[in-house]
ModelCIF file with pLDDT and N, C-alpha, C, O atoms, coordinates in Angstrom:
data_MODEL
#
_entry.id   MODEL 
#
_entity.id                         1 
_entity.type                       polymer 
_entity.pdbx_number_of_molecules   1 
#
_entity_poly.entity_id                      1 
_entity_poly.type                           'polypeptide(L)' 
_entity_poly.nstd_linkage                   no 
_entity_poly.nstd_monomer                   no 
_entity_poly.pdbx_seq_one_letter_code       
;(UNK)(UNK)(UNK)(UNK)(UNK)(UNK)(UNK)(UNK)(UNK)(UNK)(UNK)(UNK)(UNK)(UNK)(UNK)(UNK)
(UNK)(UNK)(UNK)(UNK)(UNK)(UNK)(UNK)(UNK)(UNK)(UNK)(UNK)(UNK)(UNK)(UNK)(UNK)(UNK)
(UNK)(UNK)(UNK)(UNK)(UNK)(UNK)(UNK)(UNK)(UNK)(UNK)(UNK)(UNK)(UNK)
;
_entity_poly.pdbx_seq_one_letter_code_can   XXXXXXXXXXXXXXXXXXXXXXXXXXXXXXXXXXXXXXXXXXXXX 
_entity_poly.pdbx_strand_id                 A 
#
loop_
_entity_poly_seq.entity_id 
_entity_poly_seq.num 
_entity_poly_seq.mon_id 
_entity_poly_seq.hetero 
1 1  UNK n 
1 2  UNK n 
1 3  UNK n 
1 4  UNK n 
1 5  UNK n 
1 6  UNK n 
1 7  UNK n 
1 8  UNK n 
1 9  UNK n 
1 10 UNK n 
1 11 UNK n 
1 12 UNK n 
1 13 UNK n 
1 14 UNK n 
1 15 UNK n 
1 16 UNK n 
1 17 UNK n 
1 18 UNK n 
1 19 UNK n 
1 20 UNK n 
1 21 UNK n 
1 22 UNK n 
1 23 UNK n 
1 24 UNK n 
1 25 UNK n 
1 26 UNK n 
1 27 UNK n 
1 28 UNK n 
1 29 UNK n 
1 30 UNK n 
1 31 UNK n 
1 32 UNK n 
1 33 UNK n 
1 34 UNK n 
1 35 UNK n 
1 36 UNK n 
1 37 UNK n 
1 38 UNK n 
1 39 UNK n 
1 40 UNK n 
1 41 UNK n 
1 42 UNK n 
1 43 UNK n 
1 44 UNK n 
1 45 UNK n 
#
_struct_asym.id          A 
_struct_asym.entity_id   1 
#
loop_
_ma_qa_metric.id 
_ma_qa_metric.mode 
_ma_qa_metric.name 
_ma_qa_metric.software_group_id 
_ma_qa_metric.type 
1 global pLDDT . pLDDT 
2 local  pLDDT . pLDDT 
#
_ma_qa_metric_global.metric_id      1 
_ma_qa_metric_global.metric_value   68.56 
_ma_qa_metric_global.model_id       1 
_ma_qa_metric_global.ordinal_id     1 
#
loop_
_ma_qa_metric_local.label_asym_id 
_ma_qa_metric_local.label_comp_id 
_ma_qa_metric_local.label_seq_id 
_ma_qa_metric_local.metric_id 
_ma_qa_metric_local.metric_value 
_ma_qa_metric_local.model_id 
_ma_qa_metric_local.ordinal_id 
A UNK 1  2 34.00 1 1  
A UNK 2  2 34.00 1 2  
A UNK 3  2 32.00 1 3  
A UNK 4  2 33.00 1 4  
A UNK 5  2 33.00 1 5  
A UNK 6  2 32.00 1 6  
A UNK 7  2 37.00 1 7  
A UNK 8  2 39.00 1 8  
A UNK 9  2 39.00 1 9  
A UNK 10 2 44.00 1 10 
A UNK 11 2 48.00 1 11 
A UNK 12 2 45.00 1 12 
A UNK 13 2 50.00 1 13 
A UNK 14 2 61.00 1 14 
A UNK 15 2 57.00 1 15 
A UNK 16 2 64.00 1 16 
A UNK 17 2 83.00 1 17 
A UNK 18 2 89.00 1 18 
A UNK 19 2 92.00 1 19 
A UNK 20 2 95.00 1 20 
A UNK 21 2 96.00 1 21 
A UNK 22 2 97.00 1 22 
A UNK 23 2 97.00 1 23 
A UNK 24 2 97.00 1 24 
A UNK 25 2 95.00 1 25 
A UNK 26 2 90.00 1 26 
A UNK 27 2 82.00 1 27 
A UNK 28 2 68.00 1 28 
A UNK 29 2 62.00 1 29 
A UNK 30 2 58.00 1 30 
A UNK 31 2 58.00 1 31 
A UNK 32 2 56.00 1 32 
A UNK 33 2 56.00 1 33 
A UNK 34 2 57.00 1 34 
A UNK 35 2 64.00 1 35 
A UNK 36 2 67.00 1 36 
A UNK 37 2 89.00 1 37 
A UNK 38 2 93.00 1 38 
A UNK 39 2 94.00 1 39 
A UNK 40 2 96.00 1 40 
A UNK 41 2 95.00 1 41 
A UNK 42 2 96.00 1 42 
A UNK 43 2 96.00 1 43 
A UNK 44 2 94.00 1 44 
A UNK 45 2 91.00 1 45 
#
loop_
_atom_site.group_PDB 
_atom_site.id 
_atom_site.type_symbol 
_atom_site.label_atom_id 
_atom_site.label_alt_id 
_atom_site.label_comp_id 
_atom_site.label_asym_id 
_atom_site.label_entity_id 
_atom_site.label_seq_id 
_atom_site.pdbx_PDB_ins_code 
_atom_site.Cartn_x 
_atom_site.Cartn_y 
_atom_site.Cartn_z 
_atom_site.occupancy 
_atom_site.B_iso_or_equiv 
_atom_site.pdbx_formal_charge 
_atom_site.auth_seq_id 
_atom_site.auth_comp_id 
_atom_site.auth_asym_id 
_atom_site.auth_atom_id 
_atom_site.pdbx_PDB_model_num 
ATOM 1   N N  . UNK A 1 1  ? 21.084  46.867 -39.863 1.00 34.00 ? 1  UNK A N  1 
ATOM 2   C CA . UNK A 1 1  ? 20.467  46.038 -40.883 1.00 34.00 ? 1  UNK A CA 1 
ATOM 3   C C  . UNK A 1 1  ? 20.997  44.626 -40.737 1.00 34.00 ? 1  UNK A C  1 
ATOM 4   O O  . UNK A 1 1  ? 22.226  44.558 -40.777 1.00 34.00 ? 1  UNK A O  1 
ATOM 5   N N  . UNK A 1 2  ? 20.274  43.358 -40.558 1.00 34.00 ? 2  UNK A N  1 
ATOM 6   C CA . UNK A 1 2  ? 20.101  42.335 -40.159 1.00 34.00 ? 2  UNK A CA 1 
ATOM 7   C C  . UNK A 1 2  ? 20.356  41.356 -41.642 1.00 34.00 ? 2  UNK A C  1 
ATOM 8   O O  . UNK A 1 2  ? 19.287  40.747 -41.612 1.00 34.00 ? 2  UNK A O  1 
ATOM 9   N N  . UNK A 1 3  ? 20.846  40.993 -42.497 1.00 32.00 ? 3  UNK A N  1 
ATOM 10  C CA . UNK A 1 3  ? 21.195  40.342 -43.469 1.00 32.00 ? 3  UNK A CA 1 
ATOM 11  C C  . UNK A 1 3  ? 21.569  38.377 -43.486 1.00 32.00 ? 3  UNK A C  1 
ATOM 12  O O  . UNK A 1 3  ? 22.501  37.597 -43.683 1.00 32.00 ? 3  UNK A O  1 
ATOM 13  N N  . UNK A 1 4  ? 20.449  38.386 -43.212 1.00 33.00 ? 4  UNK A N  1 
ATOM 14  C CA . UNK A 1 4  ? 21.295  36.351 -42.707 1.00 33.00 ? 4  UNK A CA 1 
ATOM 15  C C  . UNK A 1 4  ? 22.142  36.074 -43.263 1.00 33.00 ? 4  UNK A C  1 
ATOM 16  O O  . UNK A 1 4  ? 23.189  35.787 -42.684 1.00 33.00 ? 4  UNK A O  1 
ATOM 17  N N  . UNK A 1 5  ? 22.007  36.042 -44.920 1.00 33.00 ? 5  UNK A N  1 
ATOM 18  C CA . UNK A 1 5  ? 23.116  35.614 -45.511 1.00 33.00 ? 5  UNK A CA 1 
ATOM 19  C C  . UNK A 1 5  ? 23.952  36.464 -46.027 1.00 33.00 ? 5  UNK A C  1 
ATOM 20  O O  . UNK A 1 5  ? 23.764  37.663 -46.235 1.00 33.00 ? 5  UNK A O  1 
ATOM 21  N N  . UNK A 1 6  ? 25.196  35.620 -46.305 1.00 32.00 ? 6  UNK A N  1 
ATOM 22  C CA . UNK A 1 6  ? 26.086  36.732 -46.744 1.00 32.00 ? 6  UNK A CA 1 
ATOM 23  C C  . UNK A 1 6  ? 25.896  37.326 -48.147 1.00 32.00 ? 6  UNK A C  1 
ATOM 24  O O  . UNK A 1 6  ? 25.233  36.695 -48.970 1.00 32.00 ? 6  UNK A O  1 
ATOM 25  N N  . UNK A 1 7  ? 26.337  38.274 -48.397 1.00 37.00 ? 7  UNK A N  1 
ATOM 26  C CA . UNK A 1 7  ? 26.346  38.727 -49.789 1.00 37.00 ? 7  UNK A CA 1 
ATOM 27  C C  . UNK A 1 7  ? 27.103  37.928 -50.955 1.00 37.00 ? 7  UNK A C  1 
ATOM 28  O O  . UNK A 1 7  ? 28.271  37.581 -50.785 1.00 37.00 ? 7  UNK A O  1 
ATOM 29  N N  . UNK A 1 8  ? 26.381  37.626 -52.203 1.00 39.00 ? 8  UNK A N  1 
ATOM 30  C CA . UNK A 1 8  ? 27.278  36.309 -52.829 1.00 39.00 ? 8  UNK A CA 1 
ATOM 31  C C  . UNK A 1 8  ? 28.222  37.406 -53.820 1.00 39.00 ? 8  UNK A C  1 
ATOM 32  O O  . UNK A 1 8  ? 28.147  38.520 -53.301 1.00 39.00 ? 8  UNK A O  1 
ATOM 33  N N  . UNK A 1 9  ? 28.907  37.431 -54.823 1.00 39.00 ? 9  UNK A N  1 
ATOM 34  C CA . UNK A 1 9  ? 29.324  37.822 -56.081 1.00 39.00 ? 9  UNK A CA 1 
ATOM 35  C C  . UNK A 1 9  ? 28.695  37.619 -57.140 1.00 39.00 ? 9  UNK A C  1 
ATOM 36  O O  . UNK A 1 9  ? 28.516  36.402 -57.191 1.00 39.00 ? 9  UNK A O  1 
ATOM 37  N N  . UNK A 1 10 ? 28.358  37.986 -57.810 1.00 44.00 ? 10 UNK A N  1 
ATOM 38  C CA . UNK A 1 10 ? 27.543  38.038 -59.386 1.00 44.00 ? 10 UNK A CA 1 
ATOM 39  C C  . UNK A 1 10 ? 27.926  36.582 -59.704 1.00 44.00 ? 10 UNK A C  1 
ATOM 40  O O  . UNK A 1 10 ? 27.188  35.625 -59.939 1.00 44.00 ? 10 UNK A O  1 
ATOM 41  N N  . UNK A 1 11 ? 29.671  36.681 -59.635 1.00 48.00 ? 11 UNK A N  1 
ATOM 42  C CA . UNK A 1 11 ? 30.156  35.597 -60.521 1.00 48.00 ? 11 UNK A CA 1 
ATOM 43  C C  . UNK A 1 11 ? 30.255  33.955 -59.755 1.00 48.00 ? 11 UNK A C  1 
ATOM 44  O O  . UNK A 1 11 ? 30.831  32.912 -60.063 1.00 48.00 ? 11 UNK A O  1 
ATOM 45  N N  . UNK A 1 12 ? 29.441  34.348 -58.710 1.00 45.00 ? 12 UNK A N  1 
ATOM 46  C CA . UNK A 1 12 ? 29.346  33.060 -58.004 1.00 45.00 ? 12 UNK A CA 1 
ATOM 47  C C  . UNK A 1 12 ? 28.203  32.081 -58.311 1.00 45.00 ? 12 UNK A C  1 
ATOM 48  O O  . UNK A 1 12 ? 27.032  32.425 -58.471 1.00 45.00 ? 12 UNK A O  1 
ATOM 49  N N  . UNK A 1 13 ? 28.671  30.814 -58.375 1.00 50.00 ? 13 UNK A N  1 
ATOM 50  C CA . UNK A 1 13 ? 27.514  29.940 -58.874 1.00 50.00 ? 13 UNK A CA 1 
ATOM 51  C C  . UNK A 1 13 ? 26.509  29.540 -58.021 1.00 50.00 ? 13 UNK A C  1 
ATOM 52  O O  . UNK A 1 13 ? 25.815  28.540 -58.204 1.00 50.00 ? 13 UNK A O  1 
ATOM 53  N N  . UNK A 1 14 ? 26.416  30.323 -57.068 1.00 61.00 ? 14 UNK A N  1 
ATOM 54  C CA . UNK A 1 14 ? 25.247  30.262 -55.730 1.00 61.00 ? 14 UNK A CA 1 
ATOM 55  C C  . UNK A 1 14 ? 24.739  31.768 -55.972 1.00 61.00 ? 14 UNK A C  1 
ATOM 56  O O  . UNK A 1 14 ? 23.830  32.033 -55.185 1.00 61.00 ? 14 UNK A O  1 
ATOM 57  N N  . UNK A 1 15 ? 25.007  32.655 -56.687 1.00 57.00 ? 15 UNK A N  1 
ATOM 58  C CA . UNK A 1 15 ? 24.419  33.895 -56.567 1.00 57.00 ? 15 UNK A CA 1 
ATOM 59  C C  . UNK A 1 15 ? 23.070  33.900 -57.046 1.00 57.00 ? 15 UNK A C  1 
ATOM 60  O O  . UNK A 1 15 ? 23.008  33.415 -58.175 1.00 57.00 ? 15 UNK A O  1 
ATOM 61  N N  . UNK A 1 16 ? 21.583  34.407 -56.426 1.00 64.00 ? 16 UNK A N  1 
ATOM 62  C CA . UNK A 1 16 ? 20.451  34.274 -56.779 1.00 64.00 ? 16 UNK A CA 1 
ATOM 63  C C  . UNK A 1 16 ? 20.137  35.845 -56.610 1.00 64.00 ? 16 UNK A C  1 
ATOM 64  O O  . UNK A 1 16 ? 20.311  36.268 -55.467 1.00 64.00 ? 16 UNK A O  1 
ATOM 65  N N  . UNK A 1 17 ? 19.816  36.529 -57.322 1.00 83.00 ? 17 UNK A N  1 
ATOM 66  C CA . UNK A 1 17 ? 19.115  38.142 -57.082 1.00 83.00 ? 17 UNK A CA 1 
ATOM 67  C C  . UNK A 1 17 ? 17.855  37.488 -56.455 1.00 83.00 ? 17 UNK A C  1 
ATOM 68  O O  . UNK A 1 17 ? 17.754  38.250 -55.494 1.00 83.00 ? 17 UNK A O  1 
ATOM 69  N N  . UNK A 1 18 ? 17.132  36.881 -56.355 1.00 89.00 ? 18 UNK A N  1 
ATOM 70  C CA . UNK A 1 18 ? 15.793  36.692 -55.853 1.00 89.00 ? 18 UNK A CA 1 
ATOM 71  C C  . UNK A 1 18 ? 15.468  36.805 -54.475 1.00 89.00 ? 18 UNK A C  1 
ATOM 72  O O  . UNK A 1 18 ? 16.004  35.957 -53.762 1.00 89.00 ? 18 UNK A O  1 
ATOM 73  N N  . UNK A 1 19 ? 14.939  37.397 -54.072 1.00 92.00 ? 19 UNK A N  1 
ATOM 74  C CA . UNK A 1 19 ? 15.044  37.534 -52.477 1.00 92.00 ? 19 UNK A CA 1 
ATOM 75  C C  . UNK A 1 19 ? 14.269  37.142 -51.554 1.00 92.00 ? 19 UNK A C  1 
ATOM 76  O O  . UNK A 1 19 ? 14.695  36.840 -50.439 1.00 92.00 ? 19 UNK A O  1 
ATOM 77  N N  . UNK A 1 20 ? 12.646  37.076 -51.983 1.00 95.00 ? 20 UNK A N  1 
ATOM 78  C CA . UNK A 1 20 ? 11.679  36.029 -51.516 1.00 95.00 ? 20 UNK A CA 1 
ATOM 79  C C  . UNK A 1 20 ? 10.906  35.878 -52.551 1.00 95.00 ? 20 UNK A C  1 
ATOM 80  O O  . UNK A 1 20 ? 10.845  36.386 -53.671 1.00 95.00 ? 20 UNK A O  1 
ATOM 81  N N  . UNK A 1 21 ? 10.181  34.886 -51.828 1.00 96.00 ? 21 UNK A N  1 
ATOM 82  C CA . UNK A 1 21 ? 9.518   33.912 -52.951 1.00 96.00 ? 21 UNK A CA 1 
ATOM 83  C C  . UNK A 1 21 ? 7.521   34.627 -52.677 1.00 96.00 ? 21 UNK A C  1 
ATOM 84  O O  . UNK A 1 21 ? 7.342   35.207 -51.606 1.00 96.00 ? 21 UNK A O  1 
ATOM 85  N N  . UNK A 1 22 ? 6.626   34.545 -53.372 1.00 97.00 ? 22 UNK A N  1 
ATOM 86  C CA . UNK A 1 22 ? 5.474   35.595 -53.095 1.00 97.00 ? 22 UNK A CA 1 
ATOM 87  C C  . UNK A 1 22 ? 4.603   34.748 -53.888 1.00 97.00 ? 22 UNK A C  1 
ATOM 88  O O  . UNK A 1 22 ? 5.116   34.361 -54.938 1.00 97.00 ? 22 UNK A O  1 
ATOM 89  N N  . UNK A 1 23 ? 3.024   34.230 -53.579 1.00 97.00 ? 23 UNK A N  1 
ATOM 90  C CA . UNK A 1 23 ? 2.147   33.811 -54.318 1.00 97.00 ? 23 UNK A CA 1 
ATOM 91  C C  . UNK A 1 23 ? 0.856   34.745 -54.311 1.00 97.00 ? 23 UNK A C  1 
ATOM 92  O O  . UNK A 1 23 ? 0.732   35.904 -53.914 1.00 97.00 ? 23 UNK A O  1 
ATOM 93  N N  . UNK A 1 24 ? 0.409   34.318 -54.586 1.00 97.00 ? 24 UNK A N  1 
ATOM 94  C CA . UNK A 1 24 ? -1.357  35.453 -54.692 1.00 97.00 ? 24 UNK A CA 1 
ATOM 95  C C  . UNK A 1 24 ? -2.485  33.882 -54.075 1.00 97.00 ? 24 UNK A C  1 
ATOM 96  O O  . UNK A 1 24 ? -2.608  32.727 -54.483 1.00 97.00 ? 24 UNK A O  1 
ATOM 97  N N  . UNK A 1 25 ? -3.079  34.650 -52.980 1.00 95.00 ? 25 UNK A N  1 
ATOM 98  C CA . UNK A 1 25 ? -4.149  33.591 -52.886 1.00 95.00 ? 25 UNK A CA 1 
ATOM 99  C C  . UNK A 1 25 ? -5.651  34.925 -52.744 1.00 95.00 ? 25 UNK A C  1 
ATOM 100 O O  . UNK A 1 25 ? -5.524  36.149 -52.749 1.00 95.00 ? 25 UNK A O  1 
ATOM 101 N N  . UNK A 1 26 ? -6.864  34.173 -52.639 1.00 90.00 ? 26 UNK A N  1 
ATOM 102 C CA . UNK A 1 26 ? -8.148  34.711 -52.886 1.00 90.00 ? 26 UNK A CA 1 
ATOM 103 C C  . UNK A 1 26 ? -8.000  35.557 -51.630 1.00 90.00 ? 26 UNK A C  1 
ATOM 104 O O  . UNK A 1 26 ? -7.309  35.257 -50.656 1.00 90.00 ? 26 UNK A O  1 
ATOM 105 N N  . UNK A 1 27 ? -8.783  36.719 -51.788 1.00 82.00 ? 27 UNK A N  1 
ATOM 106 C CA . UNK A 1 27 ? -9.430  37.379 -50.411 1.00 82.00 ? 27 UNK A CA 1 
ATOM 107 C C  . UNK A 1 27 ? -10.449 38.367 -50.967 1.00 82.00 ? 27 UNK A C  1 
ATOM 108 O O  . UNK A 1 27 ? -10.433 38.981 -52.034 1.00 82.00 ? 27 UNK A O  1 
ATOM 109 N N  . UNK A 1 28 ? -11.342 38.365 -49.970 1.00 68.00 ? 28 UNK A N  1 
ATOM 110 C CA . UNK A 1 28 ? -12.261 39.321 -49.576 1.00 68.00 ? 28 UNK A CA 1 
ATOM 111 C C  . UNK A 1 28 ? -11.868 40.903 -48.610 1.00 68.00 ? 28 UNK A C  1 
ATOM 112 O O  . UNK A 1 28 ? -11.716 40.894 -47.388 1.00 68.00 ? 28 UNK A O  1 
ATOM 113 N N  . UNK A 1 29 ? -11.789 41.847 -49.261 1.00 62.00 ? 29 UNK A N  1 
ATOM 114 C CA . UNK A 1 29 ? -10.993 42.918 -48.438 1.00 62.00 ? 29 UNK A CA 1 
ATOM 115 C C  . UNK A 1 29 ? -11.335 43.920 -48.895 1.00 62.00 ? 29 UNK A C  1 
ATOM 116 O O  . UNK A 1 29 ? -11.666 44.075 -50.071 1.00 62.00 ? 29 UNK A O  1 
ATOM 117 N N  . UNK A 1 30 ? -11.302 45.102 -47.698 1.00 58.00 ? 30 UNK A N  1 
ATOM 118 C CA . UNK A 1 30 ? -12.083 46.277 -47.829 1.00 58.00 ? 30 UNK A CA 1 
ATOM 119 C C  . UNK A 1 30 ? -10.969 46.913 -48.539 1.00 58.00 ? 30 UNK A C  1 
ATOM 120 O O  . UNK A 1 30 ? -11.280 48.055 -48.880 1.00 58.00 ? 30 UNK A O  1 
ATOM 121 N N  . UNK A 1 31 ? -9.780  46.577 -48.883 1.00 58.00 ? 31 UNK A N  1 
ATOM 122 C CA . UNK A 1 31 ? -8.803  47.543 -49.918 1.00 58.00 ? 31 UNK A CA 1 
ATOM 123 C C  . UNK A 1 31 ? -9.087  47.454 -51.340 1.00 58.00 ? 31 UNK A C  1 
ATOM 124 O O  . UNK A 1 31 ? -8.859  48.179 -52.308 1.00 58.00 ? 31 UNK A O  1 
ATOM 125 N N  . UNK A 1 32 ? -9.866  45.919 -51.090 1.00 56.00 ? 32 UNK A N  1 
ATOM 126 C CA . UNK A 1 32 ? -10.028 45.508 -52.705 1.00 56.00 ? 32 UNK A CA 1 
ATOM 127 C C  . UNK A 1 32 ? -11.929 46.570 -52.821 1.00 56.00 ? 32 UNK A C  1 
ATOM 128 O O  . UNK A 1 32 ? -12.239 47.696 -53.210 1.00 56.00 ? 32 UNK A O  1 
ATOM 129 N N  . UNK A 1 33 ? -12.523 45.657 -52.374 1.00 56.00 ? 33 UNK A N  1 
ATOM 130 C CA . UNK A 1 33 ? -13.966 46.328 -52.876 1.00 56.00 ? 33 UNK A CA 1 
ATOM 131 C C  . UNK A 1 33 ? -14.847 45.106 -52.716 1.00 56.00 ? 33 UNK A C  1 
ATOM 132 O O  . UNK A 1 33 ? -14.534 44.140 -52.020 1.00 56.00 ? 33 UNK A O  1 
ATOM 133 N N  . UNK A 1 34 ? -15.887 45.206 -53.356 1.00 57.00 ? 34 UNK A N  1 
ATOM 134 C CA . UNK A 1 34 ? -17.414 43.988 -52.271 1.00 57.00 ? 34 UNK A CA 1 
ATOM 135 C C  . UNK A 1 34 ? -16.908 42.706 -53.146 1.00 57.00 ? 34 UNK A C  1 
ATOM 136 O O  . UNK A 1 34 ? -17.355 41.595 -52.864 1.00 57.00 ? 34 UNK A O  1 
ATOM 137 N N  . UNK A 1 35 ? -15.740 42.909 -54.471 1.00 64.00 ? 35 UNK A N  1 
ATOM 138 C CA . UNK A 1 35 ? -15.443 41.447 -55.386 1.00 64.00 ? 35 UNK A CA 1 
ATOM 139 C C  . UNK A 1 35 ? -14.655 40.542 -54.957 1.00 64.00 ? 35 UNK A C  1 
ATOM 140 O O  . UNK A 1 35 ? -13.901 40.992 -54.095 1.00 64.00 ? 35 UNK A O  1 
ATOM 141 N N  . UNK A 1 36 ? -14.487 39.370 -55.201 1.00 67.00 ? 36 UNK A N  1 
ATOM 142 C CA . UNK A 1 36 ? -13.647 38.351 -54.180 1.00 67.00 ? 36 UNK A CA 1 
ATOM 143 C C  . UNK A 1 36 ? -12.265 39.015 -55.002 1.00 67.00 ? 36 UNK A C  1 
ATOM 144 O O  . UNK A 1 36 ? -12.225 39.274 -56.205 1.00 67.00 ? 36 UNK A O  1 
ATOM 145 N N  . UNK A 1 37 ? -11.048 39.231 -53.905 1.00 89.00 ? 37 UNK A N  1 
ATOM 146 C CA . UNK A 1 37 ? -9.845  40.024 -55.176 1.00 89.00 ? 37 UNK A CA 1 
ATOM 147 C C  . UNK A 1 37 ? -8.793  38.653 -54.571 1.00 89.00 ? 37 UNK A C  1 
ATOM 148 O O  . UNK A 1 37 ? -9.118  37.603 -54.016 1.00 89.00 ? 37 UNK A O  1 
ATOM 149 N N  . UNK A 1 38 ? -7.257  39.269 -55.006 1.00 93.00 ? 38 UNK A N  1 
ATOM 150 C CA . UNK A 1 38 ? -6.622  38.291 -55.075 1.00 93.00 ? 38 UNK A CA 1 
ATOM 151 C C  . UNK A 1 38 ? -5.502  39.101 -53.843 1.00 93.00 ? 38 UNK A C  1 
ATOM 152 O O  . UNK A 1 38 ? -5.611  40.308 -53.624 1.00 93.00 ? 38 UNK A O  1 
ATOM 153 N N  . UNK A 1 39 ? -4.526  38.289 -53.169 1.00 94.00 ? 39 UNK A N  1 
ATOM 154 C CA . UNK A 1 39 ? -3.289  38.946 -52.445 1.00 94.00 ? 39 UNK A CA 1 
ATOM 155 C C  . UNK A 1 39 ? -1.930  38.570 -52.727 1.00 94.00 ? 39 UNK A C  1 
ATOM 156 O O  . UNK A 1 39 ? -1.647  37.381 -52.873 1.00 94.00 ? 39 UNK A O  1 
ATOM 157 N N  . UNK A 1 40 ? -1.179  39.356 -52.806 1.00 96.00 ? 40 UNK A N  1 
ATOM 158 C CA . UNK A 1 40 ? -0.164  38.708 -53.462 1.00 96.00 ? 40 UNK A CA 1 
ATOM 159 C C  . UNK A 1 40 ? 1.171   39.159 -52.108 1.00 96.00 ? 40 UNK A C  1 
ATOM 160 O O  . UNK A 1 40 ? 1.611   40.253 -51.754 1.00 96.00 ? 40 UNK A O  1 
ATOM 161 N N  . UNK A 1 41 ? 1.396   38.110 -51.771 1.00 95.00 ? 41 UNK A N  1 
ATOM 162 C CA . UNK A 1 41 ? 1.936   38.167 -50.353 1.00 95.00 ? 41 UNK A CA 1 
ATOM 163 C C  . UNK A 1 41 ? 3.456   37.384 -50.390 1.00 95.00 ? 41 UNK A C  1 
ATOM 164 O O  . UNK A 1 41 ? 3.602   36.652 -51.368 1.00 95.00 ? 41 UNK A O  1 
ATOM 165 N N  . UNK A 1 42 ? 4.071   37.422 -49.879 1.00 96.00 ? 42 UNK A N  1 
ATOM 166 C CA . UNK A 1 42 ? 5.243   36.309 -49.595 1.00 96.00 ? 42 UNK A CA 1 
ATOM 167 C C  . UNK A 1 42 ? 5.216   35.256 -48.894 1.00 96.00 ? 42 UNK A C  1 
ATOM 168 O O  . UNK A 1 42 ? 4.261   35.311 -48.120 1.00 96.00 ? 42 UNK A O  1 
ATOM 169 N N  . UNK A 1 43 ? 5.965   34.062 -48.762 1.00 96.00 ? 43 UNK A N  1 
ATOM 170 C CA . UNK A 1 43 ? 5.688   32.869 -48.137 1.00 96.00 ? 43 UNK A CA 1 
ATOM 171 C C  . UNK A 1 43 ? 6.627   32.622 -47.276 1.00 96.00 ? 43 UNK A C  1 
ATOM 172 O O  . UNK A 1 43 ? 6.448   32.363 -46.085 1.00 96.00 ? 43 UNK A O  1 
ATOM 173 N N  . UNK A 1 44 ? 8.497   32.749 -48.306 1.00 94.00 ? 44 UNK A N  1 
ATOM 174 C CA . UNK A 1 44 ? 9.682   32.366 -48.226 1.00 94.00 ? 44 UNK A CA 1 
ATOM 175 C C  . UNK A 1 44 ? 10.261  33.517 -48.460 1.00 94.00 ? 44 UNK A C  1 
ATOM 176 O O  . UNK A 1 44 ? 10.106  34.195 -49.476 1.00 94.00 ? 44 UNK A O  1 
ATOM 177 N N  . UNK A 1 45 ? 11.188  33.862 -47.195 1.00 91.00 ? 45 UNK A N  1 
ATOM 178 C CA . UNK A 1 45 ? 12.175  34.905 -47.128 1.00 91.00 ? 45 UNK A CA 1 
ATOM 179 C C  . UNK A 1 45 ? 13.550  33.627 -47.954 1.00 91.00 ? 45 UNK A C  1 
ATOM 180 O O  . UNK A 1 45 ? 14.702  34.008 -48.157 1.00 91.00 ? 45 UNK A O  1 
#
């Protein structure tokens, strides 16, 4: 398991639980159905 960064401490003032960052843009897709749907994908590891 490949981890770039190091692991912070809770009590550290750089500690972020967040792990990537994810938006939703439009799509057309046979998972969704014949309606324009939405994807909700990541951008930023």
């Amino acid at each position: 398991v490949s981890l770039c960064s190091a692991v912070e401490s809770p009590d550290s003032d750089e500690f972020d639980p967040v792990f990537a960052n994810f938006c939703f843009y439009k799509d057309t897709s046979v998972f969704i159905g014949s309606d324009s749907g939405f994807v909700l994908t990541y951008y930023e590891m």
